[in-house]
PDB file of N, CA and C in Angstrom:
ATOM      1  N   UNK A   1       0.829  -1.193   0.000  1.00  0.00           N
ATOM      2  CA  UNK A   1       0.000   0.000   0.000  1.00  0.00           C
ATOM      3  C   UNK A   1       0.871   1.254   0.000  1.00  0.00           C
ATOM      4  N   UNK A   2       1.829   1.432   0.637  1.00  0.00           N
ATOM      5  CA  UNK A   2       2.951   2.546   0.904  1.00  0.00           C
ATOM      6  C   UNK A   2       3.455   2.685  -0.417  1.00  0.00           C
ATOM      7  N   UNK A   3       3.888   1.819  -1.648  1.00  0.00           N
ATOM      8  CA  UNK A   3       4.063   1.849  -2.742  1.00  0.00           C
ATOM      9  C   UNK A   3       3.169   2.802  -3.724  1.00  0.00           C
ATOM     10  N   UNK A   4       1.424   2.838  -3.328  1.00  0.00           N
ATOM     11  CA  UNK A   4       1.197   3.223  -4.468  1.00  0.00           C
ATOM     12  C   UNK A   4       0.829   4.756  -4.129  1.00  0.00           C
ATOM     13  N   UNK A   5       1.351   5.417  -2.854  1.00  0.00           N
ATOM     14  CA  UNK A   5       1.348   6.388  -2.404  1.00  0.00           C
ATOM     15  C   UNK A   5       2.845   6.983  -2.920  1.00  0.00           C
ATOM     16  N   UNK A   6       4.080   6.501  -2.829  1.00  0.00           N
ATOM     17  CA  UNK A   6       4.933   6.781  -3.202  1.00  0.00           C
ATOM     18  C   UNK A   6       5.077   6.961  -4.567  1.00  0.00           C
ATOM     19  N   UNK A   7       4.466   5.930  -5.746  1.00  0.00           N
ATOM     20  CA  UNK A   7       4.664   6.334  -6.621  1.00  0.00           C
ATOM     21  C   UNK A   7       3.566   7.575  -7.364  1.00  0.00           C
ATOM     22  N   UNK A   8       2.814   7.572  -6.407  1.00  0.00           N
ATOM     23  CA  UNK A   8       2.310   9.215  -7.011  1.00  0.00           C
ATOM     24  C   UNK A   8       2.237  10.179  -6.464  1.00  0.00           C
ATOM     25  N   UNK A   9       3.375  10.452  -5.882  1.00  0.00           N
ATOM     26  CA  UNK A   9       4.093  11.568  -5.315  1.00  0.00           C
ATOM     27  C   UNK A   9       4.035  11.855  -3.956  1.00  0.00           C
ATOM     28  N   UNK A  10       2.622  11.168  -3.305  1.00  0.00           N
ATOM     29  CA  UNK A  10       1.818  11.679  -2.055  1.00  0.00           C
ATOM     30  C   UNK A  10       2.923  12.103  -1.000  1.00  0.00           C
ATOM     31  N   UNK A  11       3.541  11.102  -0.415  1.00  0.00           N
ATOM     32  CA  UNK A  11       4.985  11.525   0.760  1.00  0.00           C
ATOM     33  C   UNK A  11       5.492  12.758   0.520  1.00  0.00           C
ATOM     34  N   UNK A  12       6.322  12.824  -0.358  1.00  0.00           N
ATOM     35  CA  UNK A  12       6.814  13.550  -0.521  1.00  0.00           C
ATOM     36  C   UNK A  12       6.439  14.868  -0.758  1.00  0.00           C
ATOM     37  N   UNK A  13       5.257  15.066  -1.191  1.00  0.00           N
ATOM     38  CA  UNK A  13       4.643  16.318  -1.612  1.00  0.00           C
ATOM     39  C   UNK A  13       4.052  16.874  -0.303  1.00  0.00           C
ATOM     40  N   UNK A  14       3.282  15.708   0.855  1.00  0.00           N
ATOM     41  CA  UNK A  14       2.608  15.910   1.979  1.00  0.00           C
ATOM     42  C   UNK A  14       3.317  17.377   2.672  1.00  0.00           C
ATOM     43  N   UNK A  15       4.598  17.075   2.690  1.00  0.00           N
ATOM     44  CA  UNK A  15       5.342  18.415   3.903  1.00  0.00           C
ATOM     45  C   UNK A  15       5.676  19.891   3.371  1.00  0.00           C
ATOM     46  N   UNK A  16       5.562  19.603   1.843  1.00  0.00           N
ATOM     47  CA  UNK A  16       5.678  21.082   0.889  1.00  0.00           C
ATOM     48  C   UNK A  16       3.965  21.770   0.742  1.00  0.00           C
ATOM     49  N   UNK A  17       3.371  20.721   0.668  1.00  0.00           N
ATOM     50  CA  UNK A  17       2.137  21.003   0.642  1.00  0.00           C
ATOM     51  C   UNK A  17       1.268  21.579   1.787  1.00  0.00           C
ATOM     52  N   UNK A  18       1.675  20.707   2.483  1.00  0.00           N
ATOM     53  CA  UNK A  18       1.243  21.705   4.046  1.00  0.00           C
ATOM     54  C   UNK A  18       1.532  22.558   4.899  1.00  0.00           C
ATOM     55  N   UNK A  19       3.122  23.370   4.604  1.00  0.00           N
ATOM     56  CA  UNK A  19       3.835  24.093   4.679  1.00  0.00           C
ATOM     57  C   UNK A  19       3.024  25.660   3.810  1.00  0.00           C
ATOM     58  N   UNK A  20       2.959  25.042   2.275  1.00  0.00           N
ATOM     59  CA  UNK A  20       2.538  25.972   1.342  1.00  0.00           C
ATOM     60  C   UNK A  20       1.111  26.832   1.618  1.00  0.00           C
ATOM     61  N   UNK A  21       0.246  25.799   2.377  1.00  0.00           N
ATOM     62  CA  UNK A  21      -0.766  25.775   2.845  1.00  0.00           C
ATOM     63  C   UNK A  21      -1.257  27.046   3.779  1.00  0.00           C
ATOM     64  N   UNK A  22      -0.232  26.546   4.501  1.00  0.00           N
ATOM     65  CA  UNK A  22      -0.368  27.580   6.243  1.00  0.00           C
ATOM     66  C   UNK A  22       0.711  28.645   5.543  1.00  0.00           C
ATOM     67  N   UNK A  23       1.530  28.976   4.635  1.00  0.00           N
ATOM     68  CA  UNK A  23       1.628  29.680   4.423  1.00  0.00           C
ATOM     69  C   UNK A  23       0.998  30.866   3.601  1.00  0.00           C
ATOM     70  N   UNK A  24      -0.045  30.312   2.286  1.00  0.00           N
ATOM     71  CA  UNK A  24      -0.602  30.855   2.019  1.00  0.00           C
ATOM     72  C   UNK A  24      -1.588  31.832   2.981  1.00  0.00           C
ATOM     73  N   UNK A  25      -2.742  31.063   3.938  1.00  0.00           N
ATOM     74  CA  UNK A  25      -3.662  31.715   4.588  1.00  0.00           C
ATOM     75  C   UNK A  25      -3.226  32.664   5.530  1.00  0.00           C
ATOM     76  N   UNK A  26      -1.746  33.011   5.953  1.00  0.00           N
ATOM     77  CA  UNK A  26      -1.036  33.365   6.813  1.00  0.00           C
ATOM     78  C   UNK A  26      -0.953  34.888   6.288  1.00  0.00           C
ATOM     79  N   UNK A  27      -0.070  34.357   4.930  1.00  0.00           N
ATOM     80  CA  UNK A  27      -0.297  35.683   4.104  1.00  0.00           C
ATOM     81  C   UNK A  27      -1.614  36.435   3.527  1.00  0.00           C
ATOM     82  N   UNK A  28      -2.549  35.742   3.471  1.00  0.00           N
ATOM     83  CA  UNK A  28      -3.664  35.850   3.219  1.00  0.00           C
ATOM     84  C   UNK A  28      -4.332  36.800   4.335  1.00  0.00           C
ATOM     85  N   UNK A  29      -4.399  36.333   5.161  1.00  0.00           N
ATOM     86  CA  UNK A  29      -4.984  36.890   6.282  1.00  0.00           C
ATOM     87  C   UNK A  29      -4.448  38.583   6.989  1.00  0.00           C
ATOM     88  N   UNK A  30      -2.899  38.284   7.130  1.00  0.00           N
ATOM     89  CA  UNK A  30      -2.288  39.211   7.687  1.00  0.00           C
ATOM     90  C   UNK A  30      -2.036  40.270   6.264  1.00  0.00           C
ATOM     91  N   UNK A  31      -2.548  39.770   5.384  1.00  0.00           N
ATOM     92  CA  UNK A  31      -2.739  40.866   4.028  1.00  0.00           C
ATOM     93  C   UNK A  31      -3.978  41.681   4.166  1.00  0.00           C
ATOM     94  N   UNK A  32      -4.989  40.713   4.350  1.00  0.00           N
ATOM     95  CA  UNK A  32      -6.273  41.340   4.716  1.00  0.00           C
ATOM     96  C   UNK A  32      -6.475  42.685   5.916  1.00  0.00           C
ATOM     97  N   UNK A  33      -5.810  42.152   6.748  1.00  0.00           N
ATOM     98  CA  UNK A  33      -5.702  42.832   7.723  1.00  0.00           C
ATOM     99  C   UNK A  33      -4.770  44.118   7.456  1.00  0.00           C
ATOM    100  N   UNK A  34      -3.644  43.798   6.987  1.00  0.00           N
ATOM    101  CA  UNK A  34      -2.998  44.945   6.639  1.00  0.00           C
ATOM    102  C   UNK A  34      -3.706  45.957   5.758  1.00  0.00           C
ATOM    103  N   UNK A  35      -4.575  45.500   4.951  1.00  0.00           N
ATOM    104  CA  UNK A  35      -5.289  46.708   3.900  1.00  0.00           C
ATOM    105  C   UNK A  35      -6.516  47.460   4.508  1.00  0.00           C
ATOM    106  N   UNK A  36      -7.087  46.694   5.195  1.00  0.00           N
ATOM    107  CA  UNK A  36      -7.799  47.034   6.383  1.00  0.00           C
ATOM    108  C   UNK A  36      -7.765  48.297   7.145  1.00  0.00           C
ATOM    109  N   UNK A  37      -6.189  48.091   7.952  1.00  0.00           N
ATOM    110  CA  UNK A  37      -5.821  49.119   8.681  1.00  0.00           C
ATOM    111  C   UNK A  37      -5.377  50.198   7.861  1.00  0.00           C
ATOM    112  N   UNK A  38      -4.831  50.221   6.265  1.00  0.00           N
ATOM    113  CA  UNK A  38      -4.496  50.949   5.668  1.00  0.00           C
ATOM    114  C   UNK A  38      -5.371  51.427   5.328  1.00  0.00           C
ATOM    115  N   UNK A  39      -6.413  51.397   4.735  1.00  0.00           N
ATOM    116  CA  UNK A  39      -7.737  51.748   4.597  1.00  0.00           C
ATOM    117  C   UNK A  39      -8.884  52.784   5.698  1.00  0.00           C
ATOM    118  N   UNK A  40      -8.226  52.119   6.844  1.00  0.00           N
ATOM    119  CA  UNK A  40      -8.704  53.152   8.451  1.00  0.00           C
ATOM    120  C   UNK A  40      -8.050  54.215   8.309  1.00  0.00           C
ATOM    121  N   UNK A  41      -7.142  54.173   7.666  1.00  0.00           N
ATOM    122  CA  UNK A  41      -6.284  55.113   8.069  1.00  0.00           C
ATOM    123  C   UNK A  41      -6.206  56.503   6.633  1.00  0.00           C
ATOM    124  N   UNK A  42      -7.019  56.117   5.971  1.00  0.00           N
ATOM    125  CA  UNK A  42      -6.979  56.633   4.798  1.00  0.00           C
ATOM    126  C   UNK A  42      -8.154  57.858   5.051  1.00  0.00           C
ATOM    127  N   UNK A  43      -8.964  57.379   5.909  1.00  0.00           N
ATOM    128  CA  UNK A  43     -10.608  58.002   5.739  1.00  0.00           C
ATOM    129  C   UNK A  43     -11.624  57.641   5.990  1.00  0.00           C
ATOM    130  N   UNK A  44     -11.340  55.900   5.918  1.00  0.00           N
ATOM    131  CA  UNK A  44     -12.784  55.169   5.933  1.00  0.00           C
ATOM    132  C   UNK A  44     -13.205  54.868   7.322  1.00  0.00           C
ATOM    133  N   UNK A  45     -12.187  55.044   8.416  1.00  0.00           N
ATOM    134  CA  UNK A  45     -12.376  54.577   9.313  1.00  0.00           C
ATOM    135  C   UNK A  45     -12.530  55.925  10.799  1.00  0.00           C
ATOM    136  N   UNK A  46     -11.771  56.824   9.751  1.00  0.00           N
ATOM    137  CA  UNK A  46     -11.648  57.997  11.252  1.00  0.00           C
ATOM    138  C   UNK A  46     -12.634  58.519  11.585  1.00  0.00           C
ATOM    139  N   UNK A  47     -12.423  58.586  13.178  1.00  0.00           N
ATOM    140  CA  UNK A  47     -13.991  58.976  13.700  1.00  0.00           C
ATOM    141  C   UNK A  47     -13.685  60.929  13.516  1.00  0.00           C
ATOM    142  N   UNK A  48     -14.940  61.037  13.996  1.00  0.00           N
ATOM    143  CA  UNK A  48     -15.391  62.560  13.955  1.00  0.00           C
ATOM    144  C   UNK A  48     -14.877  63.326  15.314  1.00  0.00           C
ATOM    145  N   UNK A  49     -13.859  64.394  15.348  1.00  0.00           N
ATOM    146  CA  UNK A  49     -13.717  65.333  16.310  1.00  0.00           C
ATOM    147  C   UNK A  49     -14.445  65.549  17.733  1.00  0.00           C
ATOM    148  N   UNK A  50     -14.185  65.285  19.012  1.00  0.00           N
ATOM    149  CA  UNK A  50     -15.223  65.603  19.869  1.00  0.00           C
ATOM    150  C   UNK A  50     -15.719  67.050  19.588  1.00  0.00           C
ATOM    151  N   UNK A  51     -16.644  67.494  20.568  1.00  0.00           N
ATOM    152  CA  UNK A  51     -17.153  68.461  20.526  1.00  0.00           C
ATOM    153  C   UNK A  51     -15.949  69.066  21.709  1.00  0.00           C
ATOM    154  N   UNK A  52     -15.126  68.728  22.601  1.00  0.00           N
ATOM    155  CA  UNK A  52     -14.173  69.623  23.121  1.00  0.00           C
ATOM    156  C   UNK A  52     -12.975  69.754  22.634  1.00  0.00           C
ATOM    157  N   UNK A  53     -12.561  69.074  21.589  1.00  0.00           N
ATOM    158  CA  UNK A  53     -11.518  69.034  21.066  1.00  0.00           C
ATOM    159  C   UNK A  53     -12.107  70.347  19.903  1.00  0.00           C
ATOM    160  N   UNK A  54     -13.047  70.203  19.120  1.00  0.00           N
ATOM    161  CA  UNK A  54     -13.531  71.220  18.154  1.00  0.00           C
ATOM    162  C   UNK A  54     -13.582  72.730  18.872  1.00  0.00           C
ATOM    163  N   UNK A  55     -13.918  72.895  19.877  1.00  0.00           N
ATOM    164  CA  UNK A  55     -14.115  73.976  21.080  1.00  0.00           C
ATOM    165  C   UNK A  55     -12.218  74.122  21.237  1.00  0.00           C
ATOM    166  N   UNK A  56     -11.507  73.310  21.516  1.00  0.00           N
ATOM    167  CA  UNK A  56     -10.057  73.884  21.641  1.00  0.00           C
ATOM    168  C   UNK A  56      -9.221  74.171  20.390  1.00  0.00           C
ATOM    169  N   UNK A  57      -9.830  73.732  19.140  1.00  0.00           N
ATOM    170  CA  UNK A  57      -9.191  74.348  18.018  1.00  0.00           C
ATOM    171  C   UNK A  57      -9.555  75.856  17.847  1.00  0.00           C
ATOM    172  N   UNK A  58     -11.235  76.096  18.308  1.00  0.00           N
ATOM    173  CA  UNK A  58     -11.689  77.613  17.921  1.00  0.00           C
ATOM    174  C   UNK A  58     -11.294  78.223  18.629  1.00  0.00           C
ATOM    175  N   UNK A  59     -10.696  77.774  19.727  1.00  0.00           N
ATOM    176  CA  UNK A  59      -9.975  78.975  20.974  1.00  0.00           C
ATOM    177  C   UNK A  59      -8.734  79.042  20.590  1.00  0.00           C
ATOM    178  N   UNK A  60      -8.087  78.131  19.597  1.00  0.00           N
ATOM    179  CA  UNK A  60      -6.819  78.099  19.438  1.00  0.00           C
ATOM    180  C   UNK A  60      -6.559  78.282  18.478  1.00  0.00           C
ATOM    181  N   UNK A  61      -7.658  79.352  17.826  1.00  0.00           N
ATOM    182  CA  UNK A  61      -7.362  79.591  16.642  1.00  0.00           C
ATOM    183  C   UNK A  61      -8.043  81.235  16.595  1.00  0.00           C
ATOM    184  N   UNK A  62      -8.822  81.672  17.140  1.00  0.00           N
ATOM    185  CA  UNK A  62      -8.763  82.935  18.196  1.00  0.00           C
ATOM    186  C   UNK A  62     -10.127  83.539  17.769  1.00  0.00           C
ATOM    187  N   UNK A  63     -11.520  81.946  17.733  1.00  0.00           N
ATOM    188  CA  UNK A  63     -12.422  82.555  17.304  1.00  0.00           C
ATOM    189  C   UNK A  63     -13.067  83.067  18.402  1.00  0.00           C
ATOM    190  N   UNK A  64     -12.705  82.704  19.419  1.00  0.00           N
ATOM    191  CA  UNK A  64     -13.863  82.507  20.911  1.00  0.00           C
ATOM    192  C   UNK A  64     -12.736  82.935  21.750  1.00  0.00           C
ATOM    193  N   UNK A  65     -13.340  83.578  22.837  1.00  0.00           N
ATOM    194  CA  UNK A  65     -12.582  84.485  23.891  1.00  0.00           C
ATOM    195  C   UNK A  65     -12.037  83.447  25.170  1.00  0.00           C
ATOM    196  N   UNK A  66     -11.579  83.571  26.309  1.00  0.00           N
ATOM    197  CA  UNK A  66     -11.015  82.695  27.294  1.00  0.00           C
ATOM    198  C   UNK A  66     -12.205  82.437  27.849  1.00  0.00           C
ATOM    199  N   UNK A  67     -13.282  83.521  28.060  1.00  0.00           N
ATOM    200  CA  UNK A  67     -14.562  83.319  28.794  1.00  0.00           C
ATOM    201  C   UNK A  67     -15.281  82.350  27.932  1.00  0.00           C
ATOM    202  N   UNK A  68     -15.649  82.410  26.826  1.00  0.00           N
ATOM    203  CA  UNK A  68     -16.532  81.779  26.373  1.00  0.00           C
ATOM    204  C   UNK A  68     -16.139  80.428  26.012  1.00  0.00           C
ATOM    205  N   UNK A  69     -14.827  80.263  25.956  1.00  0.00           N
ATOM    206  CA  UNK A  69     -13.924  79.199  25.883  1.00  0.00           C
ATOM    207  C   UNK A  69     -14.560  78.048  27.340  1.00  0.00           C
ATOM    208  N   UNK A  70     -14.191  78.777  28.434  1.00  0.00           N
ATOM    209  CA  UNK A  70     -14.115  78.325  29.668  1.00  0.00           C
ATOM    210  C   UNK A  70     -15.648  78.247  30.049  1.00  0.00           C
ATOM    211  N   UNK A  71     -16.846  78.899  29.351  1.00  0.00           N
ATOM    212  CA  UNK A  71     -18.097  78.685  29.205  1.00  0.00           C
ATOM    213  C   UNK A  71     -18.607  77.550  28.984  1.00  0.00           C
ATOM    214  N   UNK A  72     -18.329  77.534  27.576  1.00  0.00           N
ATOM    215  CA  UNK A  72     -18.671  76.236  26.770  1.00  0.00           C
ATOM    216  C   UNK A  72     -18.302  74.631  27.243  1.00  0.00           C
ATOM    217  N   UNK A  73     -16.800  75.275  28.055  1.00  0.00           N
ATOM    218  CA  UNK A  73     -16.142  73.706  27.938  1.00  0.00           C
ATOM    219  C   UNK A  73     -16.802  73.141  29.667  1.00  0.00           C
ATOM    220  N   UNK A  74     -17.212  74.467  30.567  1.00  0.00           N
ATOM    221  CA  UNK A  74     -17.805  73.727  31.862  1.00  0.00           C
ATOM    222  C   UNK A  74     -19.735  72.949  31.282  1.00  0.00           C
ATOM    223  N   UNK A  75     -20.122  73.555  30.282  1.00  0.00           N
ATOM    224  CA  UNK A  75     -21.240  73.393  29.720  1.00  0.00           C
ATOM    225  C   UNK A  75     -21.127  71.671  29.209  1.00  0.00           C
ATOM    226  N   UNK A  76     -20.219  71.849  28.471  1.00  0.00           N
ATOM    227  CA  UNK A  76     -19.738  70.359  27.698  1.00  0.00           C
ATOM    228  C   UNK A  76     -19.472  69.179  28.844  1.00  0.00           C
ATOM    229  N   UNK A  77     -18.785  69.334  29.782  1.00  0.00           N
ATOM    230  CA  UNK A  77     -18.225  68.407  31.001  1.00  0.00           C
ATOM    231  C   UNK A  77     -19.188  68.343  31.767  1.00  0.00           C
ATOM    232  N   UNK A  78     -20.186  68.711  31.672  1.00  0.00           N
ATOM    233  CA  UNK A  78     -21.234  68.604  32.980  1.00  0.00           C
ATOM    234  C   UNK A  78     -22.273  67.259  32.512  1.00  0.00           C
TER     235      UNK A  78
END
Protein backbone atom coordinates (compact mmCIF):
# COMPACT_ATOMS: atom_id res chain seq x y z
CA UNK A 1 0.00 0.00 0.00
CA UNK A 2 2.95 2.55 0.90
CA UNK A 3 4.06 1.85 -2.74
CA UNK A 4 1.20 3.22 -4.47
CA UNK A 5 1.35 6.39 -2.40
CA UNK A 6 4.93 6.78 -3.20
CA UNK A 7 4.66 6.33 -6.62
CA UNK A 8 2.31 9.21 -7.01
CA UNK A 9 4.09 11.57 -5.31
CA UNK A 10 1.82 11.68 -2.05
CA UNK A 11 4.99 11.52 0.76
CA UNK A 12 6.81 13.55 -0.52
CA UNK A 13 4.64 16.32 -1.61
CA UNK A 14 2.61 15.91 1.98
CA UNK A 15 5.34 18.41 3.90
CA UNK A 16 5.68 21.08 0.89
CA UNK A 17 2.14 21.00 0.64
CA UNK A 18 1.24 21.71 4.05
CA UNK A 19 3.84 24.09 4.68
CA UNK A 20 2.54 25.97 1.34
CA UNK A 21 -0.77 25.77 2.84
CA UNK A 22 -0.37 27.58 6.24
CA UNK A 23 1.63 29.68 4.42
CA UNK A 24 -0.60 30.85 2.02
CA UNK A 25 -3.66 31.72 4.59
CA UNK A 26 -1.04 33.36 6.81
CA UNK A 27 -0.30 35.68 4.10
CA UNK A 28 -3.66 35.85 3.22
CA UNK A 29 -4.98 36.89 6.28
CA UNK A 30 -2.29 39.21 7.69
CA UNK A 31 -2.74 40.87 4.03
CA UNK A 32 -6.27 41.34 4.72
CA UNK A 33 -5.70 42.83 7.72
CA UNK A 34 -3.00 44.95 6.64
CA UNK A 35 -5.29 46.71 3.90
CA UNK A 36 -7.80 47.03 6.38
CA UNK A 37 -5.82 49.12 8.68
CA UNK A 38 -4.50 50.95 5.67
CA UNK A 39 -7.74 51.75 4.60
CA UNK A 40 -8.70 53.15 8.45
CA UNK A 41 -6.28 55.11 8.07
CA UNK A 42 -6.98 56.63 4.80
CA UNK A 43 -10.61 58.00 5.74
CA UNK A 44 -12.78 55.17 5.93
CA UNK A 45 -12.38 54.58 9.31
CA UNK A 46 -11.65 58.00 11.25
CA UNK A 47 -13.99 58.98 13.70
CA UNK A 48 -15.39 62.56 13.95
CA UNK A 49 -13.72 65.33 16.31
CA UNK A 50 -15.22 65.60 19.87
CA UNK A 51 -17.15 68.46 20.53
CA UNK A 52 -14.17 69.62 23.12
CA UNK A 53 -11.52 69.03 21.07
CA UNK A 54 -13.53 71.22 18.15
CA UNK A 55 -14.11 73.98 21.08
CA UNK A 56 -10.06 73.88 21.64
CA UNK A 57 -9.19 74.35 18.02
CA UNK A 58 -11.69 77.61 17.92
CA UNK A 59 -9.98 78.97 20.97
CA UNK A 60 -6.82 78.10 19.44
CA UNK A 61 -7.36 79.59 16.64
CA UNK A 62 -8.76 82.93 18.20
CA UNK A 63 -12.42 82.55 17.30
CA UNK A 64 -13.86 82.51 20.91
CA UNK A 65 -12.58 84.48 23.89
CA UNK A 66 -11.02 82.69 27.29
CA UNK A 67 -14.56 83.32 28.79
CA UNK A 68 -16.53 81.78 26.37
CA UNK A 69 -13.92 79.20 25.88
CA UNK A 70 -14.11 78.32 29.67
CA UNK A 71 -18.10 78.69 29.20
CA UNK A 72 -18.67 76.24 26.77
CA UNK A 73 -16.14 73.71 27.94
CA UNK A 74 -17.81 73.73 31.86
CA UNK A 75 -21.24 73.39 29.72
CA UNK A 76 -19.74 70.36 27.70
CA UNK A 77 -18.23 68.41 31.00
CA UNK A 78 -21.23 68.60 32.98
Amino acid sequence: MMDRFTDCGWIPMMGFGLLSMVLFWTVLIFGGLFVARWLMGQGFGRREDSALEILKKRYARGEISKQEFEERKRDLLM
